[in-house]
Protein backbone atom coordinates (compact mmCIF):
# COMPACT_ATOMS: atom_id res chain seq x y z
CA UNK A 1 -2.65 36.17 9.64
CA UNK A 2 -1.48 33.31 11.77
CA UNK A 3 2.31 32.22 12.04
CA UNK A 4 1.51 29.18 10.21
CA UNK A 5 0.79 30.48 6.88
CA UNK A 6 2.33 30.61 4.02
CA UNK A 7 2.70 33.95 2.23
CA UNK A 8 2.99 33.67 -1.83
CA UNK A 9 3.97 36.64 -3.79
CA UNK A 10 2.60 35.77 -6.92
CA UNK A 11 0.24 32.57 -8.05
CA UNK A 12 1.25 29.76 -9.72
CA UNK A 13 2.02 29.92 -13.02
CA UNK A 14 -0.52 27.36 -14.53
CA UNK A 15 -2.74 29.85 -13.55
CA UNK A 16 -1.84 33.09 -15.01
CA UNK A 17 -0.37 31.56 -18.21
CA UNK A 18 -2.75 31.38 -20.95
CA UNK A 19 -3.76 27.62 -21.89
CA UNK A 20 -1.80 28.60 -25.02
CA UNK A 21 1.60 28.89 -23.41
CA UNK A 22 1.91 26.00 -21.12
CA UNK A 23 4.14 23.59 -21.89
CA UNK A 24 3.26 21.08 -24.00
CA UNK A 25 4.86 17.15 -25.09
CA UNK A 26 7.99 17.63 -26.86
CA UNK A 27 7.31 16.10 -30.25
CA UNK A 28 10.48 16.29 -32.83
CA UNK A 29 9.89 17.73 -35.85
CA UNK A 30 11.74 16.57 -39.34
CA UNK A 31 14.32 19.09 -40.99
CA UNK A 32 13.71 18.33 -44.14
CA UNK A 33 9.74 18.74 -45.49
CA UNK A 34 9.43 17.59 -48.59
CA UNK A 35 6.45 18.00 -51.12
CA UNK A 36 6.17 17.48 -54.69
CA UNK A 37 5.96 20.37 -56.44
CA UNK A 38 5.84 20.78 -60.24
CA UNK A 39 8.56 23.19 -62.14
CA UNK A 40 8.03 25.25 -65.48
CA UNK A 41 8.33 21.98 -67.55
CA UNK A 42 5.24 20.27 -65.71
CA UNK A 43 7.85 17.46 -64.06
CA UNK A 44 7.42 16.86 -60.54
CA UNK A 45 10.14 17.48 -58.52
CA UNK A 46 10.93 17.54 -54.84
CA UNK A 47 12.28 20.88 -53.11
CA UNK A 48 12.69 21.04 -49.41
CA UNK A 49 11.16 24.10 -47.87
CA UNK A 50 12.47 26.05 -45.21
CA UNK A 51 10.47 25.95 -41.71
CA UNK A 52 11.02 28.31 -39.39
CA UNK A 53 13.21 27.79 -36.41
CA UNK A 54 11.76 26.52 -33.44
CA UNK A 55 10.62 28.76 -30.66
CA UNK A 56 12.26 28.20 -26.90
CA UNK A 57 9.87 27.16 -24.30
CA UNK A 58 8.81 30.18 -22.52
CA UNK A 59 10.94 30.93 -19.76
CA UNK A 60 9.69 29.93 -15.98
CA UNK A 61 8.59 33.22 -14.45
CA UNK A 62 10.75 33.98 -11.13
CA UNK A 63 9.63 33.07 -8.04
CA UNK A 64 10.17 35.25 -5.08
CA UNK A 65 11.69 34.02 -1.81
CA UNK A 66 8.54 33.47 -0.01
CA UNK A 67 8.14 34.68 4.08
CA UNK A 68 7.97 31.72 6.12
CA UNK A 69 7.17 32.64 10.22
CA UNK A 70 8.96 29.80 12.10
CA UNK A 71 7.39 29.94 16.11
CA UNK A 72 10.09 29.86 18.37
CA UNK A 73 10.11 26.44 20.60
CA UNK A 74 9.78 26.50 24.00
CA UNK A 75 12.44 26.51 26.76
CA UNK A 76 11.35 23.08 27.86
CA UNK A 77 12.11 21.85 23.98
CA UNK A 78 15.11 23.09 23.29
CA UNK A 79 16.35 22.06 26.52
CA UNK A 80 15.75 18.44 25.69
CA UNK A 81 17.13 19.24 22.24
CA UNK A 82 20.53 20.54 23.08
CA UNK A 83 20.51 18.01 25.94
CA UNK A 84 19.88 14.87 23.79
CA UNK A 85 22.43 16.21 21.35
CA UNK A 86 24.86 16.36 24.27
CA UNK A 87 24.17 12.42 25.04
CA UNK A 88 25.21 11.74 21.35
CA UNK A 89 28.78 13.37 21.27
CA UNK A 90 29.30 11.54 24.56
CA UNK A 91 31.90 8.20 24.02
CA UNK A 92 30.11 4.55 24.94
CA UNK A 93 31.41 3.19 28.81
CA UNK A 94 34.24 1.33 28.82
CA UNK A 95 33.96 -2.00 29.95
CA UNK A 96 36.24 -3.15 32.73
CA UNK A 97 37.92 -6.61 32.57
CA UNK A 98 36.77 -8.94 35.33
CA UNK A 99 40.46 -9.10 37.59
CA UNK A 100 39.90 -4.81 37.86
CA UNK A 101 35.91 -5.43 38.57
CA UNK A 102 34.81 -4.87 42.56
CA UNK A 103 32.54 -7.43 44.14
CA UNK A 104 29.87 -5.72 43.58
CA UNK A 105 30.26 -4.86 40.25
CA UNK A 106 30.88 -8.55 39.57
CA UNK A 107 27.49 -9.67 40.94
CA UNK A 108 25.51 -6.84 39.00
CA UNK A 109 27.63 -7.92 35.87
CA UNK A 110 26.53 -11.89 36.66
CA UNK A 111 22.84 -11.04 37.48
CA UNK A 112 22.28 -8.34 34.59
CA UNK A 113 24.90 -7.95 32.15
CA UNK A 114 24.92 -9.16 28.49
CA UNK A 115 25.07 -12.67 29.06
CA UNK A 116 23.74 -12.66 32.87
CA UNK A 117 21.39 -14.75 34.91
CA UNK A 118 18.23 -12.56 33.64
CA UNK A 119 18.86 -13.13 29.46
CA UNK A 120 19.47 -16.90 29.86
CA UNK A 121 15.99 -17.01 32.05
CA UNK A 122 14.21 -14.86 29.92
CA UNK A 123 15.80 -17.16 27.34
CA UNK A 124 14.79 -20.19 29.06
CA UNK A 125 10.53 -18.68 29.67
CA UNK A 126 10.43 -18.11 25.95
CA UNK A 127 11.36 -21.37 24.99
CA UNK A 128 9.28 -23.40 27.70
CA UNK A 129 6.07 -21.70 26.12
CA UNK A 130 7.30 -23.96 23.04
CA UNK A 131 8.06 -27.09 24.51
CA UNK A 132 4.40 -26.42 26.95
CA UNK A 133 2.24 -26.09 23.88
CA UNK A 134 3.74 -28.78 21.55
CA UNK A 135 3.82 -31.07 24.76
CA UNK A 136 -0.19 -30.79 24.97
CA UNK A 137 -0.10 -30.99 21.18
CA UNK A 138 1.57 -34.35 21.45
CA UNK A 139 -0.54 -35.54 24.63
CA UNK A 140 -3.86 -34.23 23.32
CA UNK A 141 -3.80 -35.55 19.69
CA UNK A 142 -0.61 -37.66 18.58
CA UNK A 143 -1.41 -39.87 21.59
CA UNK A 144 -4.77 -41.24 21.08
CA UNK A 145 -4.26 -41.45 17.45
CA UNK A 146 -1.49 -43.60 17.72
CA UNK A 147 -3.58 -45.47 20.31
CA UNK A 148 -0.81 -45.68 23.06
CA UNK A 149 -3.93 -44.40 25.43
CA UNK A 150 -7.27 -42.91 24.94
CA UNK A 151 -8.33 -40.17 26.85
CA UNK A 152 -11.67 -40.21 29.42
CA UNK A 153 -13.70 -38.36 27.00
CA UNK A 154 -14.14 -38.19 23.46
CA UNK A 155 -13.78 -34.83 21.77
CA UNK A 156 -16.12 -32.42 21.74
CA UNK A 157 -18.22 -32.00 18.25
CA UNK A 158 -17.18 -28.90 16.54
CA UNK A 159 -21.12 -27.68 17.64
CA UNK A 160 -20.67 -27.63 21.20
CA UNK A 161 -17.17 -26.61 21.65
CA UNK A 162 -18.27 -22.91 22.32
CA UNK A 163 -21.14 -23.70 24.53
CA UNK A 164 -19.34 -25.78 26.67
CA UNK A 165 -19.72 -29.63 28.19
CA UNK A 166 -22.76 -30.83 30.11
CA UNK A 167 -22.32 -33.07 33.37
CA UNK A 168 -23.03 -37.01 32.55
């Protein structure tokens, strides 16, 4: 047998239980059954008869630890386990105030830190794809429909936009 299976001791119990003895919906039961029954004088009378008292539900049979094989990880992964767990116990850098900061670090904190020249450009690319596309919006559509200008030539019909526009 491999490592990676499972060993059981004994099967499930739905299948060495009789159909019989699994459990079943709990349905409540009244205390009191009563019938009419009729006395010496003929008069009908009611009596409550005594049921039986209920039987527990069968008890669960007991399971047996089972044996479970775990394959050893490699050196390689539990290097990179212990060393990762290392990098989490370890405290976040202390930033330095700007008066204690070296020239250097004050031109790597300008050009890359949080609020450095690379966000506000990378800022500044996302928002020109905006202001590009609604630009051609405007130029392409708004304008000729408010007739400030018309363009050289008309659209194209919705039948030759995929095959392209012929010479005149």
């Amino acid at each position: 047998m491999g490592a990676h299976t499972l060993l059981f001791s004994k099967p499930p119990p739905s299948i060495t239980q009789p159909p019989n003895q699994q459990l079943r919906p709990f349905r409540p039961r009244s205390s009191l059954n009563t019938n009419p029954t009729t006395n010496g004088e003929g008069t009908n009378t009611t009596q409550p008869q005594q049921q039986p008292p209920p039987q527990p539900p069968p008890s669960p049979p007991t399971v047996k630890p089972l044996n479970i094989r775990y394959r050893r990880r490699s050196r390689k992964q539990s290097n990179l386990s212990s060393s990762s767990n290392n990098n989490n116990n370890k405290a976040p850098p202390i930033k330095k105030d700007w008066e204690s900061m070296t020239l250097q670090e004050k031109a790597i904190e300008l050009y890359v830190g949080e609020k450095g020249l690379l966000f506000w450009l990378n800022k500044f690319a996302y928002a020109s794809i905006f202001i590009i596309i609604g630009g051609w919006i405007l130029f392409r559509f708004v304008g000729p429909a408010l007739n400030l200008y018309q363009l050289d030539a008309p659209p194209l019909p919705p039948s030759s936009v995929f095959k392209g526009s012929s010479p005149p």
